[in-house]
N, C-alpha and C. Protein backbone atom coordinates (compact mmCIF):
# COMPACT_ATOMS: atom_id res chain seq x y z
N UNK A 1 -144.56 -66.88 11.89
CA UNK A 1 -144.30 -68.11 11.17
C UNK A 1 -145.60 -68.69 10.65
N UNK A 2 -146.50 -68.56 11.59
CA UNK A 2 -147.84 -69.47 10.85
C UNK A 2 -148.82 -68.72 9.70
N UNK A 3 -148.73 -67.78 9.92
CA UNK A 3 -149.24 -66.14 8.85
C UNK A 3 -148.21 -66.85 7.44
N UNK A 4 -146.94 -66.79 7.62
CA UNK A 4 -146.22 -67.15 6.32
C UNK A 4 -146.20 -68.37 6.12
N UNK A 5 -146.02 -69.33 7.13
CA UNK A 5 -146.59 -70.62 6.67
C UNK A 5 -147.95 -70.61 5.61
N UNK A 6 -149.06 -70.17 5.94
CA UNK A 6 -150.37 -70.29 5.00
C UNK A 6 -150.37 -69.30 4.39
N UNK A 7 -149.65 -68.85 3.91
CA UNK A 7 -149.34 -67.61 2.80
C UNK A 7 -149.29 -68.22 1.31
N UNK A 8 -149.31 -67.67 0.21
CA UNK A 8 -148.75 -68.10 -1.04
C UNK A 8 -147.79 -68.04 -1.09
N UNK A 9 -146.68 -66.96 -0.18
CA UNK A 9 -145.32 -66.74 -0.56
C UNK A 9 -144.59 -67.80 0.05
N UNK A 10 -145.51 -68.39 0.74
CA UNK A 10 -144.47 -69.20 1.69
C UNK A 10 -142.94 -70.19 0.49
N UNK A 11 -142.51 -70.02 1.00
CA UNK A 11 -141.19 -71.09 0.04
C UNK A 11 -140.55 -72.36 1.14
N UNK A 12 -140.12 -72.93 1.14
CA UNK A 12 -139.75 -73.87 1.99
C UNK A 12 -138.51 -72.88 2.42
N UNK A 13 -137.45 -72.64 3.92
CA UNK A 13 -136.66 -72.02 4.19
C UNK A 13 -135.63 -73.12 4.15
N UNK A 14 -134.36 -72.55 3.87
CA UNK A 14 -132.97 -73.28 4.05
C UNK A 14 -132.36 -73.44 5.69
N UNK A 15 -132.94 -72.24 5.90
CA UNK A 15 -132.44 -72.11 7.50
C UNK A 15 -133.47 -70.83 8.18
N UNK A 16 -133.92 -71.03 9.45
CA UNK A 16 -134.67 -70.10 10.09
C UNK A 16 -133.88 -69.35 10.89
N UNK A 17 -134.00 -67.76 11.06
CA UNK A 17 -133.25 -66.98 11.99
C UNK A 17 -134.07 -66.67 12.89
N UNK A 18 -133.67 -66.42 14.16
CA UNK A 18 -134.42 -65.64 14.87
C UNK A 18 -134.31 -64.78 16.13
N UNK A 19 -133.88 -63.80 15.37
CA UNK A 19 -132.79 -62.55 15.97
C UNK A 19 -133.52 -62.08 17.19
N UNK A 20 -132.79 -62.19 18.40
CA UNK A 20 -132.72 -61.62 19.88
C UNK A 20 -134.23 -61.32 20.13
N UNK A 21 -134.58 -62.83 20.11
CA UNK A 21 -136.02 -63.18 20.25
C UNK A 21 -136.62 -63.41 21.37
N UNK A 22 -135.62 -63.39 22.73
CA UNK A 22 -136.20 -63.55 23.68
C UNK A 22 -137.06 -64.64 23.81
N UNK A 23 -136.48 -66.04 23.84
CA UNK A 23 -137.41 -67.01 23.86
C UNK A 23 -137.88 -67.26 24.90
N UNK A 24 -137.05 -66.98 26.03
CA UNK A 24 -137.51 -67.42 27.49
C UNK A 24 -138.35 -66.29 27.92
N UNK A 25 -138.98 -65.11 27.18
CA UNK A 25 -140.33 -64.55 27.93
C UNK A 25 -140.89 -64.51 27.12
N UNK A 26 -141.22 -65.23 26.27
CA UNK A 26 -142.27 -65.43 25.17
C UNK A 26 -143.37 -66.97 25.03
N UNK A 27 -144.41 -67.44 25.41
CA UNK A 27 -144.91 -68.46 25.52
C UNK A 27 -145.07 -69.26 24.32
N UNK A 28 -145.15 -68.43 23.29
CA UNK A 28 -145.51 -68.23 21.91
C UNK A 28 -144.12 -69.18 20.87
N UNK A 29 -143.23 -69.11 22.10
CA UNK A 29 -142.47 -69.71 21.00
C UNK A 29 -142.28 -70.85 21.03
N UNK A 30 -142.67 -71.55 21.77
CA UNK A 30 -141.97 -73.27 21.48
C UNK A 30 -143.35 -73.94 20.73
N UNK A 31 -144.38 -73.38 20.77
CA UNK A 31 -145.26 -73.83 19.71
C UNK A 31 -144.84 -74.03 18.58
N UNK A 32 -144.25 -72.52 18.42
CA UNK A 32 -143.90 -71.61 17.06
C UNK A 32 -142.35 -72.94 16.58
N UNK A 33 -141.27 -72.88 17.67
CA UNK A 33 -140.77 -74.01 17.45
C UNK A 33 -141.29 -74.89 16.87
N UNK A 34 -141.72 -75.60 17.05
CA UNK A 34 -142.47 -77.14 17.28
C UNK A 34 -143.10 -77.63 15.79
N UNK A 35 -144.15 -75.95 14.99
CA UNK A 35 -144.24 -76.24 14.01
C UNK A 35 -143.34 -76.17 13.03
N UNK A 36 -142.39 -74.76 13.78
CA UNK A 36 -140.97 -74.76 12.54
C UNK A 36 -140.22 -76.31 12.00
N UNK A 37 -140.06 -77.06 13.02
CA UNK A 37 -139.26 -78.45 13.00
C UNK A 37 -140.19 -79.57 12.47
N UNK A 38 -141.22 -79.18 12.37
CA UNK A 38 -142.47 -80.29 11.85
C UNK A 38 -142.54 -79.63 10.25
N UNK A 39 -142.90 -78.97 10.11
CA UNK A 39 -142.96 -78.22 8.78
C UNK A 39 -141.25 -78.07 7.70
N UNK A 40 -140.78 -77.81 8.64
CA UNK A 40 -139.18 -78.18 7.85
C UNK A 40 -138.05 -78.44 8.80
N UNK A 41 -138.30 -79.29 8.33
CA UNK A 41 -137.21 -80.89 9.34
C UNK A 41 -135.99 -80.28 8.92
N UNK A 42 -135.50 -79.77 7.59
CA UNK A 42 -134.19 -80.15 7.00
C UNK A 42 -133.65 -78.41 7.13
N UNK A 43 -134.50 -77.60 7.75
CA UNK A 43 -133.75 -76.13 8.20
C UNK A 43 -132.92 -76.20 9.42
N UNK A 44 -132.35 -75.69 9.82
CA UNK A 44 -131.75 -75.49 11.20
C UNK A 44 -132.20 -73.92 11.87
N UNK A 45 -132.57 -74.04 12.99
CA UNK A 45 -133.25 -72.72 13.35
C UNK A 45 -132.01 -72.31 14.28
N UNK A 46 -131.76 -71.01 14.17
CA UNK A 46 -130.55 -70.29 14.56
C UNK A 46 -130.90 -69.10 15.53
N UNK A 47 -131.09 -69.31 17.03
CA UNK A 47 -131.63 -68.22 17.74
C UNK A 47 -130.94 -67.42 18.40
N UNK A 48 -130.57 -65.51 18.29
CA UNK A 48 -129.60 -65.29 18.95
C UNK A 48 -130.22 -63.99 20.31
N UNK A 49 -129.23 -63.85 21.10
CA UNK A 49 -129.39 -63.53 21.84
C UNK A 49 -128.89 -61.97 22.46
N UNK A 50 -128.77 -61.16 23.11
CA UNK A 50 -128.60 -60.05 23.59
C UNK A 50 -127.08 -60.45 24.11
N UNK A 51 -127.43 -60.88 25.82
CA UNK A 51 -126.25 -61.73 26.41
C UNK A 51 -125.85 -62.88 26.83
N UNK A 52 -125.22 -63.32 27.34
CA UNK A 52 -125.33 -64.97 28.33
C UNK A 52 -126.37 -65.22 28.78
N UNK A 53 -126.69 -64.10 29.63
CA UNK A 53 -127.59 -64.45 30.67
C UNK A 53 -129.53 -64.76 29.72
N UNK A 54 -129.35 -64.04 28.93
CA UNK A 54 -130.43 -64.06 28.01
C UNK A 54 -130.31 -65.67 27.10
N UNK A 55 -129.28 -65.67 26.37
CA UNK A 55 -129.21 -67.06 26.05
C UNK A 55 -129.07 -68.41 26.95
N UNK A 56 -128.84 -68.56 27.91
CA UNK A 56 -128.82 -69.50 28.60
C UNK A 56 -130.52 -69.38 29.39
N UNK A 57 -131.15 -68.26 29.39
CA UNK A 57 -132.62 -68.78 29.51
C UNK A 57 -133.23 -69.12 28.01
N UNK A 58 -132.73 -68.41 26.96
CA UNK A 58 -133.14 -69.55 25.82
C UNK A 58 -132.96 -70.59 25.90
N UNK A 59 -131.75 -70.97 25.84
CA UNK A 59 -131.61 -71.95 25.46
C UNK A 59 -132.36 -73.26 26.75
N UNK A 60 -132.57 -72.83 28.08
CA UNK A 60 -133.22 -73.78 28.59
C UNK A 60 -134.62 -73.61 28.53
N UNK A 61 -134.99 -72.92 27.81
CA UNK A 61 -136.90 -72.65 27.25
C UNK A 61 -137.08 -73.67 25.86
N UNK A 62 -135.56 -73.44 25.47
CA UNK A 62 -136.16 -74.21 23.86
C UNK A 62 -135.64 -75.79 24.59
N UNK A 63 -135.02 -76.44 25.12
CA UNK A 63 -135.18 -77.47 25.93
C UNK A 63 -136.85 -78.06 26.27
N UNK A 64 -137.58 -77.14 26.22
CA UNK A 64 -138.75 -77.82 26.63
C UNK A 64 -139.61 -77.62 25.49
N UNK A 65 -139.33 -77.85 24.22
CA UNK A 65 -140.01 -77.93 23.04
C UNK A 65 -140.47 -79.46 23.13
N UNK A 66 -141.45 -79.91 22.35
CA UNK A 66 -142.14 -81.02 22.89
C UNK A 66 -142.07 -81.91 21.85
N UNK A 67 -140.66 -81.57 20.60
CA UNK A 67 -141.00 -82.44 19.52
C UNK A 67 -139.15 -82.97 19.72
N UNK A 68 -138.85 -84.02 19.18
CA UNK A 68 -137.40 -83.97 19.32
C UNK A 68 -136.43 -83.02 18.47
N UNK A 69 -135.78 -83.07 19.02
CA UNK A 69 -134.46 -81.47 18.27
C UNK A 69 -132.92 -82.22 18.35
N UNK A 70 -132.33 -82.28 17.66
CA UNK A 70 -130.61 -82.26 17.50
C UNK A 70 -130.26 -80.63 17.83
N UNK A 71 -129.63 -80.72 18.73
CA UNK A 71 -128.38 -79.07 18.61
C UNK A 71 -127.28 -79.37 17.62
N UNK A 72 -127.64 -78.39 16.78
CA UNK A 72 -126.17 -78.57 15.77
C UNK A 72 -124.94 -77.55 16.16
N UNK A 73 -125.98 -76.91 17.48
CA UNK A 73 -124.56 -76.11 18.06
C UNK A 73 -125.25 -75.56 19.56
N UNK A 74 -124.75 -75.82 20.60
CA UNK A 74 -124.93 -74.80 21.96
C UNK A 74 -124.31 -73.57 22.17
N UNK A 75 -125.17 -72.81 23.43
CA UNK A 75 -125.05 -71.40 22.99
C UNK A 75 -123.68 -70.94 23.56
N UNK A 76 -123.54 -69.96 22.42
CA UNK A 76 -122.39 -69.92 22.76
C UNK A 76 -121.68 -68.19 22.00
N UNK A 77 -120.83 -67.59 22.38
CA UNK A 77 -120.49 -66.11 21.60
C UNK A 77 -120.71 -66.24 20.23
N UNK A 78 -121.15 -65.38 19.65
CA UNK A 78 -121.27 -64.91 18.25
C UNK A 78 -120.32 -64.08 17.60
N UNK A 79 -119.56 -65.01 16.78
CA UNK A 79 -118.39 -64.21 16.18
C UNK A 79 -118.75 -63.20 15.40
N UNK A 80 -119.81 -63.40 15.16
CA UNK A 80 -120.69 -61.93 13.90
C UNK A 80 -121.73 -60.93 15.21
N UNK A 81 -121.79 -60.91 16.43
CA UNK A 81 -121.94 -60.26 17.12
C UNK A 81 -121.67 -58.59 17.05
N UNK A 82 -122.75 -57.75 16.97
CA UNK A 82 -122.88 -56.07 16.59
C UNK A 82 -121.52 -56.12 17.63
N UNK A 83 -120.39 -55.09 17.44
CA UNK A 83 -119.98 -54.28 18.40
C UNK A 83 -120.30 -53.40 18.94
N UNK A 84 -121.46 -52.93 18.21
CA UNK A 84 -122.05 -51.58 19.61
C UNK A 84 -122.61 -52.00 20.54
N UNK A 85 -122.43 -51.74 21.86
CA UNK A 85 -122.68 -51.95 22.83
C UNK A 85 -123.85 -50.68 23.29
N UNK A 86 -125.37 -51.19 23.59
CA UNK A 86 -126.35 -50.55 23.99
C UNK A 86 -126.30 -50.81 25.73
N UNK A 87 -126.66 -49.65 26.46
CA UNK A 87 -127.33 -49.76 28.00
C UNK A 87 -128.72 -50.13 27.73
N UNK A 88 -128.89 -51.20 28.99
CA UNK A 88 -130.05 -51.05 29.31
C UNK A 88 -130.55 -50.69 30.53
N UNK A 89 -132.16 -50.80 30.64
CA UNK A 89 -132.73 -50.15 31.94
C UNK A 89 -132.37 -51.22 33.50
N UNK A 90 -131.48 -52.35 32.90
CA UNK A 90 -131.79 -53.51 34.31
C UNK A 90 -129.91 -53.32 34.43
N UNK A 91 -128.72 -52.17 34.23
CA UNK A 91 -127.62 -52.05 33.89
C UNK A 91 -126.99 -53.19 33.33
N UNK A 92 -127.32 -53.61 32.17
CA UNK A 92 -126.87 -54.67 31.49
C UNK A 92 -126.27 -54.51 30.47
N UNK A 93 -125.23 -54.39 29.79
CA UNK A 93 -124.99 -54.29 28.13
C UNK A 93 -125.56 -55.02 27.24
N UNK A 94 -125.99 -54.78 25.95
CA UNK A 94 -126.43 -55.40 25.47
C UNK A 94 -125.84 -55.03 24.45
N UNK A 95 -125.61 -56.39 23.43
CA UNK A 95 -124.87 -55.94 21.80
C UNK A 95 -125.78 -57.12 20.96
N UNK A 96 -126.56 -56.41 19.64
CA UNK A 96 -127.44 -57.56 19.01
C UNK A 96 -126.46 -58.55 18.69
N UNK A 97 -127.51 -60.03 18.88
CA UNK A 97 -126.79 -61.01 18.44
C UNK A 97 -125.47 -61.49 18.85
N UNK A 98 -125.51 -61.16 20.35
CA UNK A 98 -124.31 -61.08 21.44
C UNK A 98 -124.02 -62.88 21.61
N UNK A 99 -125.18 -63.85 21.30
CA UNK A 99 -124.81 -64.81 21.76
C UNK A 99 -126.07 -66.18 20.79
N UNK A 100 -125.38 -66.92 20.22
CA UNK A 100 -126.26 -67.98 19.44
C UNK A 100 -126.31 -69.23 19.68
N UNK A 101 -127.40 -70.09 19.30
CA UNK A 101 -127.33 -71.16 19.30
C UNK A 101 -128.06 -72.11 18.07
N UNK A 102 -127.91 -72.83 17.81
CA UNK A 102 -128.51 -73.55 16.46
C UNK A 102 -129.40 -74.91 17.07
N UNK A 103 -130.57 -75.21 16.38
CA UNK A 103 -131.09 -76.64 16.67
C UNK A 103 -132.00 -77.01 15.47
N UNK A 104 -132.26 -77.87 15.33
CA UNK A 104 -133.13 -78.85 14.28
C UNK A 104 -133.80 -79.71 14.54
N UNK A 105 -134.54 -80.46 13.64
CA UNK A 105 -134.86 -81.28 13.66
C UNK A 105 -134.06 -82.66 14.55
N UNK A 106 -134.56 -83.66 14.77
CA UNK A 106 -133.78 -84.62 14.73
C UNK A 106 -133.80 -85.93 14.32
């Protein structure tokens, strides 16, 4: 985000995605938050997840973003959710974009 932020290409976004991003083992992101919602108030950032268990530690990682946020939606199944179902190494299923949540500005 901050590479394209100070880019020339940058364009203002309508909405930010940010596909099975693993927010809760990443430190990097509620910064990365923080400027997304400062820099464009009027996007809604849309973060999705693998499974439950993955989104519900998102979603309590992006809880501790340090700027205020509206949820324009909690997490919750993804009706556009991949149907293929991948194994993983911890026996978990995983299907991209198994589970989303939306927040903004506020």
């Amino acid at each position: 985000w901050d590479e394209y932020l100070r880019s020339r290409a940058y364009i203002s976004p309508a909405v930010l995605f940010c596909f099975n991003a693993g927010v809760w083992g990443y430190d990097e992101w509620l910064p990365t938050f923080q400027r997304m919602v400062q820099e464009a108030p009027h996007a809604p950032i849309v973060v999705t997840s693998y499974n439950k268990c993955e989104a519900i530690d998102d979603s309590d990682a992006i809880a501790d973003v340090e700027v205020p946020i509206t949820w324009h939606w909690t997490m919750e199944a993804n009706p556009f959710a991949s149907r293929s179902a991948r194994p993983s190494h911890h026996d978990r299923v995983l299907h991209e974009n198994a589970y989303w949540q939306c927040f903004g500005a506020k």
